[in-house]
Each structure stands twice: as C-alpha cells, then as structure tokens.
PDB file of N, CA and C in Angstrom:
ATOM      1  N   UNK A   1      67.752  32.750 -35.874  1.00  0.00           N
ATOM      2  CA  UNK A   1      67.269  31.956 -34.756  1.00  0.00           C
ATOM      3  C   UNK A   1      68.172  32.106 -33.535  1.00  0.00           C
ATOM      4  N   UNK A   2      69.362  32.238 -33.650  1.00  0.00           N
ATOM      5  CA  UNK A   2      70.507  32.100 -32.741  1.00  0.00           C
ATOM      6  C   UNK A   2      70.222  33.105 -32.283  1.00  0.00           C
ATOM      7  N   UNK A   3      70.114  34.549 -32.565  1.00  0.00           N
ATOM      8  CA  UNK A   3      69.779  36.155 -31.916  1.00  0.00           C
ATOM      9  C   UNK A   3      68.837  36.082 -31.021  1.00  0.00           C
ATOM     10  N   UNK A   4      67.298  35.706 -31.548  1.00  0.00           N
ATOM     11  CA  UNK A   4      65.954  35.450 -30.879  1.00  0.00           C
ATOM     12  C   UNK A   4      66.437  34.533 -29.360  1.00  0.00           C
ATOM     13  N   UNK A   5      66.787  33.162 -29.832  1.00  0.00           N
ATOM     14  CA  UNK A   5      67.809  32.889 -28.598  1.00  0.00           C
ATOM     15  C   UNK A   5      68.389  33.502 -27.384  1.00  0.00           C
ATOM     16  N   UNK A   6      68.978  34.196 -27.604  1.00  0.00           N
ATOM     17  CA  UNK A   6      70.542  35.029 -26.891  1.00  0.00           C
ATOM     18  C   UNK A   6      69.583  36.485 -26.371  1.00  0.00           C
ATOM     19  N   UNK A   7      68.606  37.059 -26.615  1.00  0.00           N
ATOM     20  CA  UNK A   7      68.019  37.733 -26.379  1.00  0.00           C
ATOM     21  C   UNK A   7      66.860  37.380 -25.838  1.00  0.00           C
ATOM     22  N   UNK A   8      66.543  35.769 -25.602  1.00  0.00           N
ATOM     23  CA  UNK A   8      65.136  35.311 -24.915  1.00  0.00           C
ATOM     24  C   UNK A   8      66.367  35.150 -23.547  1.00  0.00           C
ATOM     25  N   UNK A   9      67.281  34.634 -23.439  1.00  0.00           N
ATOM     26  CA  UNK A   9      68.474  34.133 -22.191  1.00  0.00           C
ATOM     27  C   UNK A   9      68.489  35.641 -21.850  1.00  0.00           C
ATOM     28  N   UNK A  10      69.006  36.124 -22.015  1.00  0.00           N
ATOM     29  CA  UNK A  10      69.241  37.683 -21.970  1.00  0.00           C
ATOM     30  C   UNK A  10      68.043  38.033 -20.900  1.00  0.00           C
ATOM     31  N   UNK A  11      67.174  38.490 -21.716  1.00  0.00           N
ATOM     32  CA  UNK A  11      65.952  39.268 -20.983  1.00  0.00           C
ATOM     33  C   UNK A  11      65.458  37.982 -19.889  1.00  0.00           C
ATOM     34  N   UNK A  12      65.310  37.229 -19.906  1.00  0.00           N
ATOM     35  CA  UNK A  12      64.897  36.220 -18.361  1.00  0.00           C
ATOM     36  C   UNK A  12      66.296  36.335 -17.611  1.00  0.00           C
ATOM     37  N   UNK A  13      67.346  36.762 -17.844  1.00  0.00           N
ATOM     38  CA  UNK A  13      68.379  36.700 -16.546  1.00  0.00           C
ATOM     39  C   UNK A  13      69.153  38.088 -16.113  1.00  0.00           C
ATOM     40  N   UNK A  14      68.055  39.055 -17.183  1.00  0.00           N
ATOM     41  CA  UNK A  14      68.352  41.024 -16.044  1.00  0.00           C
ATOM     42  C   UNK A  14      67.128  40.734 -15.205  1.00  0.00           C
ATOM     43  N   UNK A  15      65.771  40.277 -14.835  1.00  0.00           N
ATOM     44  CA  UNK A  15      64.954  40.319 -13.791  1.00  0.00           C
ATOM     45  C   UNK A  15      65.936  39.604 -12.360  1.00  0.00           C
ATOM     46  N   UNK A  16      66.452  38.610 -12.731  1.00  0.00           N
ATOM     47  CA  UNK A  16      66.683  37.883 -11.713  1.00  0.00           C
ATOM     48  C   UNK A  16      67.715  39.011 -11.278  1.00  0.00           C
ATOM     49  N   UNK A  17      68.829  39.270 -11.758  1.00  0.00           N
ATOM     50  CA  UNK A  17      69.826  40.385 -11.527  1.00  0.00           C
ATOM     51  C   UNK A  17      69.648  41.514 -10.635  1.00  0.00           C
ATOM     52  N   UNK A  18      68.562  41.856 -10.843  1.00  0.00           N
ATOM     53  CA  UNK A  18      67.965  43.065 -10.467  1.00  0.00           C
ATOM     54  C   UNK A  18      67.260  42.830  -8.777  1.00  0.00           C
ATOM     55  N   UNK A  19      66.823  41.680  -9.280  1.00  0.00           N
ATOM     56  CA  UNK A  19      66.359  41.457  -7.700  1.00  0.00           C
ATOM     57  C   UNK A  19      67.377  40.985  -6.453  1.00  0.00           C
ATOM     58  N   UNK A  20      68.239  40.989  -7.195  1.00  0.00           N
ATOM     59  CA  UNK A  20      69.574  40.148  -6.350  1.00  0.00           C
ATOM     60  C   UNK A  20      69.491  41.153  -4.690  1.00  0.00           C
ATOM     61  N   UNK A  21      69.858  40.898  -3.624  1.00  0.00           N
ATOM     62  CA  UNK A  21      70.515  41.194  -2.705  1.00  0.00           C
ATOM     63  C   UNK A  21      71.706  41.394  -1.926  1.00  0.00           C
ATOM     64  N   UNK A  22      72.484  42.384  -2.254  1.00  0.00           N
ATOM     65  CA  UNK A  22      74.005  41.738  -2.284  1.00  0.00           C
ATOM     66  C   UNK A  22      74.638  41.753  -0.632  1.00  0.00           C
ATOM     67  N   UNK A  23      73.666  42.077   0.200  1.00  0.00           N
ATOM     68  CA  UNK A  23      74.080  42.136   1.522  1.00  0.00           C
ATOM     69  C   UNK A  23      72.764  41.094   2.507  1.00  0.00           C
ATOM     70  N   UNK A  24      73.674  40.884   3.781  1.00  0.00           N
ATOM     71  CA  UNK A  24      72.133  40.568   4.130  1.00  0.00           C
ATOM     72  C   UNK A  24      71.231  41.452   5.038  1.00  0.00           C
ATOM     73  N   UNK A  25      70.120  40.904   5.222  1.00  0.00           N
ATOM     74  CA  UNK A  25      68.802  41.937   5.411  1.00  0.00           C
ATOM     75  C   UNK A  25      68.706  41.901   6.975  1.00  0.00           C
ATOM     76  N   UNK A  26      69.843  42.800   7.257  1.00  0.00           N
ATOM     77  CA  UNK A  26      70.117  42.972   8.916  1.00  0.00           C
ATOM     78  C   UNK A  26      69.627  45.223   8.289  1.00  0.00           C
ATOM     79  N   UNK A  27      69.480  45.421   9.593  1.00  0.00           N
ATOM     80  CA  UNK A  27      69.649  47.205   9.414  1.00  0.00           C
ATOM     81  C   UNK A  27      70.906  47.526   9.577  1.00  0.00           C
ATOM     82  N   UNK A  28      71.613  47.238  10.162  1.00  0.00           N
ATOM     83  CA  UNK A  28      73.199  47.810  10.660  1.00  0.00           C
ATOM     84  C   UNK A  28      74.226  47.347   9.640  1.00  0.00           C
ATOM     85  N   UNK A  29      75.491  47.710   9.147  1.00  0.00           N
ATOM     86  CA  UNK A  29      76.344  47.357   8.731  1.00  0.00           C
ATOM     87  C   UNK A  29      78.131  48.081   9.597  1.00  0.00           C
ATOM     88  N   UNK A  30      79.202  46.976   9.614  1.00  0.00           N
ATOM     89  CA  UNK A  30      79.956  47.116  10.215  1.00  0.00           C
ATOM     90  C   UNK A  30      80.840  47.250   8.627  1.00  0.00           C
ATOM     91  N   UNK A  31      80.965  48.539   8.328  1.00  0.00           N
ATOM     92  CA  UNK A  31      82.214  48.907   7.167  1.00  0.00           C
ATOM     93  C   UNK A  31      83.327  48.979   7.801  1.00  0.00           C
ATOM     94  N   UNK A  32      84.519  47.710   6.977  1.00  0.00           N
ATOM     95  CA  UNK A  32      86.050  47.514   7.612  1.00  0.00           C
ATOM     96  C   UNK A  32      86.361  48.300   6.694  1.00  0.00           C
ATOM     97  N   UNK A  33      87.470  48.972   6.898  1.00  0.00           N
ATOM     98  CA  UNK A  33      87.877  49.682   5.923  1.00  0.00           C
ATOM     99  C   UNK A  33      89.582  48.967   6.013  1.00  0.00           C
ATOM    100  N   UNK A  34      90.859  49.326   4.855  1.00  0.00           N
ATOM    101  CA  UNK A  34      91.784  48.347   4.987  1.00  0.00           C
ATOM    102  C   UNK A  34      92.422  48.229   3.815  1.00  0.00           C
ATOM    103  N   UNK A  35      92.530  46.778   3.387  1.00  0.00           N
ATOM    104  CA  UNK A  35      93.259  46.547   1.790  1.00  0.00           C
ATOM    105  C   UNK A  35      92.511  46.732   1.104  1.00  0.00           C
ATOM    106  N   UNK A  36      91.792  45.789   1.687  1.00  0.00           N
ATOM    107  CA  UNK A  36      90.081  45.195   0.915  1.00  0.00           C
ATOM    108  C   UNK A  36      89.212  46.164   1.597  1.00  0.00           C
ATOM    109  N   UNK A  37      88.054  47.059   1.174  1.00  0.00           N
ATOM    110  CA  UNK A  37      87.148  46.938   1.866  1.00  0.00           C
ATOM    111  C   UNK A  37      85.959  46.197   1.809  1.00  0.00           C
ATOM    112  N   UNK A  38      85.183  46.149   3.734  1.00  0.00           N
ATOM    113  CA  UNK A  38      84.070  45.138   2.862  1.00  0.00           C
ATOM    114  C   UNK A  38      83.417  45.534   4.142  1.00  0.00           C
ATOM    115  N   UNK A  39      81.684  45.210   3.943  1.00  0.00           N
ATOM    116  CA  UNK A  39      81.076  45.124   4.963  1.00  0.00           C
ATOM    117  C   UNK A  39      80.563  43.846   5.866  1.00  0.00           C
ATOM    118  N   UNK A  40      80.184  43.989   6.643  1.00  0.00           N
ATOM    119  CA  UNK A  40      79.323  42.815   7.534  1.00  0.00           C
ATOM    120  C   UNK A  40      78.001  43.435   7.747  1.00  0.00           C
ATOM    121  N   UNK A  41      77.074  42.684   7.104  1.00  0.00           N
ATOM    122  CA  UNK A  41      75.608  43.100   7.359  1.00  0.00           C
ATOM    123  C   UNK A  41      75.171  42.182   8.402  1.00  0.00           C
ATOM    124  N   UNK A  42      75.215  42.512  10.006  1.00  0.00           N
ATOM    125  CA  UNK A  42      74.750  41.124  10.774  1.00  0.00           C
ATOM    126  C   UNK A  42      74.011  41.987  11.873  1.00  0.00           C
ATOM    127  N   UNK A  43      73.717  43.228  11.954  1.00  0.00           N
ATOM    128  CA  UNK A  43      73.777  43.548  13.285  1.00  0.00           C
ATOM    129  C   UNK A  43      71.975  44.342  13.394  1.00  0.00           C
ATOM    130  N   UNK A  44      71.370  44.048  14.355  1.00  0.00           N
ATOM    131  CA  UNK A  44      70.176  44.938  14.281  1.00  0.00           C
ATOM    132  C   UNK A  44      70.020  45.896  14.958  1.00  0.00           C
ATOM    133  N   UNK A  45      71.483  47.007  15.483  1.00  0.00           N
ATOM    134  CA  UNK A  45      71.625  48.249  16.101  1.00  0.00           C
ATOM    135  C   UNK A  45      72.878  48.734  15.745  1.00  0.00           C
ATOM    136  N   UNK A  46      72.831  49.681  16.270  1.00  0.00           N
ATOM    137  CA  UNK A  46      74.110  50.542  16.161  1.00  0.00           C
ATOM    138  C   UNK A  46      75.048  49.788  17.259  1.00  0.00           C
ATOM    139  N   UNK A  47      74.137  50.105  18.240  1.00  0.00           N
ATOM    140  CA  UNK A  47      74.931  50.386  19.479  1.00  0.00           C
ATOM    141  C   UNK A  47      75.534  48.137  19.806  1.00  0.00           C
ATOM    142  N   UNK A  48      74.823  47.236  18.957  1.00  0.00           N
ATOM    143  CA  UNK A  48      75.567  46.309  18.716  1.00  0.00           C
ATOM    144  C   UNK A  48      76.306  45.715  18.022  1.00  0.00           C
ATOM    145  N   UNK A  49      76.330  47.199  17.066  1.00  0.00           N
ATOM    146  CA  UNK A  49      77.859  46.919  16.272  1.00  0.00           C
ATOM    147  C   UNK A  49      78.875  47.913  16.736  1.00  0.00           C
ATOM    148  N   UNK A  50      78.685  48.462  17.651  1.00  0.00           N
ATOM    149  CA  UNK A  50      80.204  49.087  18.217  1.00  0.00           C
ATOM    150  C   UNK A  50      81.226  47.942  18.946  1.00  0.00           C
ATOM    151  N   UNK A  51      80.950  47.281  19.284  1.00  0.00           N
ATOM    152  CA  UNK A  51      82.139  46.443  20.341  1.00  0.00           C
ATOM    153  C   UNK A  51      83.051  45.913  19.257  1.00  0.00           C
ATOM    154  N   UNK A  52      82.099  45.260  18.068  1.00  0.00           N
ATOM    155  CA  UNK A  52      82.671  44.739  16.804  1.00  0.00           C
ATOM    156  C   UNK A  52      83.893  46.166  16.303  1.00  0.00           C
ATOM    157  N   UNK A  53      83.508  47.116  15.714  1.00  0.00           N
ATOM    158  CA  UNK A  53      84.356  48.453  15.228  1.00  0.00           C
ATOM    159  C   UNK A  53      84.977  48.730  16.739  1.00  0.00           C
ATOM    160  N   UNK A  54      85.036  48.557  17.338  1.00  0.00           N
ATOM    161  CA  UNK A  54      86.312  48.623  18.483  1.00  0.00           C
ATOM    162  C   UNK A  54      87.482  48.504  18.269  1.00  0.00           C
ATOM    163  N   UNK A  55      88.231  49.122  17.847  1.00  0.00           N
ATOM    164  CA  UNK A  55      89.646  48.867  18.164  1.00  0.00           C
ATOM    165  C   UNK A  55      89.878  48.697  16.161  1.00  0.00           C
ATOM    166  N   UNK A  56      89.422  48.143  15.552  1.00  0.00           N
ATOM    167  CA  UNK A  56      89.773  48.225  14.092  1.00  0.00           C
ATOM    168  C   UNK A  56      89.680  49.695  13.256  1.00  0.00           C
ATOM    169  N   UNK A  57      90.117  49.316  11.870  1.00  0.00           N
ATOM    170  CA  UNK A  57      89.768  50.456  11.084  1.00  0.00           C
ATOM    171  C   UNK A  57      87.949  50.273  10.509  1.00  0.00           C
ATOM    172  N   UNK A  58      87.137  50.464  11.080  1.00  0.00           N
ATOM    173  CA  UNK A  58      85.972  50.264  10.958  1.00  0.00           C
ATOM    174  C   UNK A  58      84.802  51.463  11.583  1.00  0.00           C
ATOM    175  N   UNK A  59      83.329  50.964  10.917  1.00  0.00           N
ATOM    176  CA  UNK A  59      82.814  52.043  11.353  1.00  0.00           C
ATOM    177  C   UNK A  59      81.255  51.078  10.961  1.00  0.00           C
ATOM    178  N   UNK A  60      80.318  51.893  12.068  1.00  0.00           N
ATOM    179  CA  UNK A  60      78.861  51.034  12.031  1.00  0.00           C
ATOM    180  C   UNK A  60      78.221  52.232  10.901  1.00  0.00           C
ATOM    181  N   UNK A  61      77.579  51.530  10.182  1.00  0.00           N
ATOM    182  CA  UNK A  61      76.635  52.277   9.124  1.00  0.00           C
ATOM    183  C   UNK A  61      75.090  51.370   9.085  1.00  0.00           C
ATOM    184  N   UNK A  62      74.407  52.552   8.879  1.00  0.00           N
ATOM    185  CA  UNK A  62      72.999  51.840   8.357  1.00  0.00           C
ATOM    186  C   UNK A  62      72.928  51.179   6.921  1.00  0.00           C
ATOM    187  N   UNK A  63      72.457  50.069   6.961  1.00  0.00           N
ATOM    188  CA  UNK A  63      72.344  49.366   5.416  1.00  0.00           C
ATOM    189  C   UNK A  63      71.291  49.572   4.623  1.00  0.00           C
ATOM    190  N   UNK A  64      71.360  50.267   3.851  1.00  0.00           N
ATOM    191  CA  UNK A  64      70.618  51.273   2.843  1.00  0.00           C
ATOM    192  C   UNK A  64      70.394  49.847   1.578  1.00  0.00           C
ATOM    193  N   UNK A  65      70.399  48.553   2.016  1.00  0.00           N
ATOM    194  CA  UNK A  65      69.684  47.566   0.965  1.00  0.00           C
ATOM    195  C   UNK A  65      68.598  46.842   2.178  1.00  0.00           C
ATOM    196  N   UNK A  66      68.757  47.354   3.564  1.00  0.00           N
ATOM    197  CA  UNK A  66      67.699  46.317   3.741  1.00  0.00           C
ATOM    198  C   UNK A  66      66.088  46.638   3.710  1.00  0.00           C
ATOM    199  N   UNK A  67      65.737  46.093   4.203  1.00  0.00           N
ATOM    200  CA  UNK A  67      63.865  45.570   3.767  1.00  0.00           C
ATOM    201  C   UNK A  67      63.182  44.657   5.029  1.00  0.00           C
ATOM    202  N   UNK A  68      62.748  45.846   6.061  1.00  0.00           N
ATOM    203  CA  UNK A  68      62.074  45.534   6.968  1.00  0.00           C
ATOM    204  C   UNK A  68      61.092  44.764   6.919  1.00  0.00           C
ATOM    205  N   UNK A  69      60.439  43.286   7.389  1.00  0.00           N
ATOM    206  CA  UNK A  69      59.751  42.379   6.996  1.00  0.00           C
ATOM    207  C   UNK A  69      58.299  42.966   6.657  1.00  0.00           C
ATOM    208  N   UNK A  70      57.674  42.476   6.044  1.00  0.00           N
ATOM    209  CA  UNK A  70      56.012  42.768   5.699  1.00  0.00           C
ATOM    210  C   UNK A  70      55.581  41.843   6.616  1.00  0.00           C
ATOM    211  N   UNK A  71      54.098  42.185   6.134  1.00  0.00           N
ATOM    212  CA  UNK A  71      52.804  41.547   6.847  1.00  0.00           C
ATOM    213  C   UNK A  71      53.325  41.219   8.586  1.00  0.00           C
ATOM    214  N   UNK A  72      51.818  40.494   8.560  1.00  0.00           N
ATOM    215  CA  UNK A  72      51.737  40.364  10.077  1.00  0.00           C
ATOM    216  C   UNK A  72      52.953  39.266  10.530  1.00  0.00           C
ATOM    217  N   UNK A  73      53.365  39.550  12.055  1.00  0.00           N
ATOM    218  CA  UNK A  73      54.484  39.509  12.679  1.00  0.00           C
ATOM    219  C   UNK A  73      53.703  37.186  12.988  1.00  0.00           C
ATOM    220  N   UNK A  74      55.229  36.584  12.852  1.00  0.00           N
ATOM    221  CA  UNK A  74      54.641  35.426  13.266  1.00  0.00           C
ATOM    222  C   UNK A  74      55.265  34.942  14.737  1.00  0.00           C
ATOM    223  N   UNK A  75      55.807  36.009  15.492  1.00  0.00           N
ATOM    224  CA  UNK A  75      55.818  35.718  17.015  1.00  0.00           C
ATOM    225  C   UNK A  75      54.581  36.285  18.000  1.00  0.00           C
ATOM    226  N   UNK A  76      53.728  36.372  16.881  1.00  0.00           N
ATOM    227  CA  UNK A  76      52.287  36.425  18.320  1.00  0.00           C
ATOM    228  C   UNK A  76      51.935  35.398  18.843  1.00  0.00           C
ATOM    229  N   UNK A  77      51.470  35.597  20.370  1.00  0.00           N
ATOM    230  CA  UNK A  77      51.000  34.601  21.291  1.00  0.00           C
ATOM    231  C   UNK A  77      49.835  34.857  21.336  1.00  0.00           C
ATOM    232  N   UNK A  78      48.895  33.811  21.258  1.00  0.00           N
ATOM    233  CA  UNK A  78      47.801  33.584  22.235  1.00  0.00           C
ATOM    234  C   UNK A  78      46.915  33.741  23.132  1.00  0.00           C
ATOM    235  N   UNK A  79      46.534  34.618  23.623  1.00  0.00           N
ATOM    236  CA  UNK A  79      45.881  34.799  25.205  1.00  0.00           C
ATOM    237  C   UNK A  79      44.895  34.036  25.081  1.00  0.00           C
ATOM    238  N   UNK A  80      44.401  33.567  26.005  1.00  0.00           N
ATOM    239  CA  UNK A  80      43.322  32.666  26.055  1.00  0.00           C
ATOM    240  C   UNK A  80      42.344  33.310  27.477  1.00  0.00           C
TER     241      UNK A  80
END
C-alpha cells in the first residue's frame, strides 16, 4: 500500500515540475556574469537592456523560456 502511495505523490508532482517556469516571461534577458551567475528576465528589447549591462560584467540575451501571449490581444479599443 505504502509503494502505490509514493508513486500516486510521485506521478501528480513530475506534471507540475515540468510545467514550472524558472524565469519570467519577458523576451530579453540581462546575464550577470561574476561569483554567482544569474539572470534578470525583465526587459522587452535588446536595446532596453543595454543601459542595464553598461558598465558591469554582463550581457543582454534572448530568453529562450519565454512564451509570447496567445489569443486575441485585450488592449483593443473601440471605434464607434
């Protein structure tokens, strides 16, 4: 009984895993490079993550986890 268990926990918590996101869902990323490295996913260009990589050990990269929104856009206006 205990196995059936541990293998029902198991298999319901690799879906969730899998779907995880480990950055956020910007296109640009600002890679620091350093002790640590790490990124900042905040930026929706290149050219507005350069001022940020200015002057550090850093560099703008495209973020190869994000996921351009679906369906229809909800800033349409109106014409009347």
């Amino acid at each position: 009984m205990r196995i059936g268990a541990m293998v029902l926990v198991a298999s319901l918590a690799l879906p969730a895993a899998a779907t995880a996101q480990p950055y956020d869902n910007y296109p640009v990323c600002l890679r620091v490079y350093g002790p640590v490295r790490y990124d900042e996913c905040r930026y929706v260009s290149i050219e507005q993550c350069r001022p940020s990589a200015s002057g550090i050990a850093g560099q703008c990269v495209v973020n190869p986890w994000y996921r351009p929104p679906t369906g229809p856009s909800s800033r349409r206006v109106k014409r009347h």
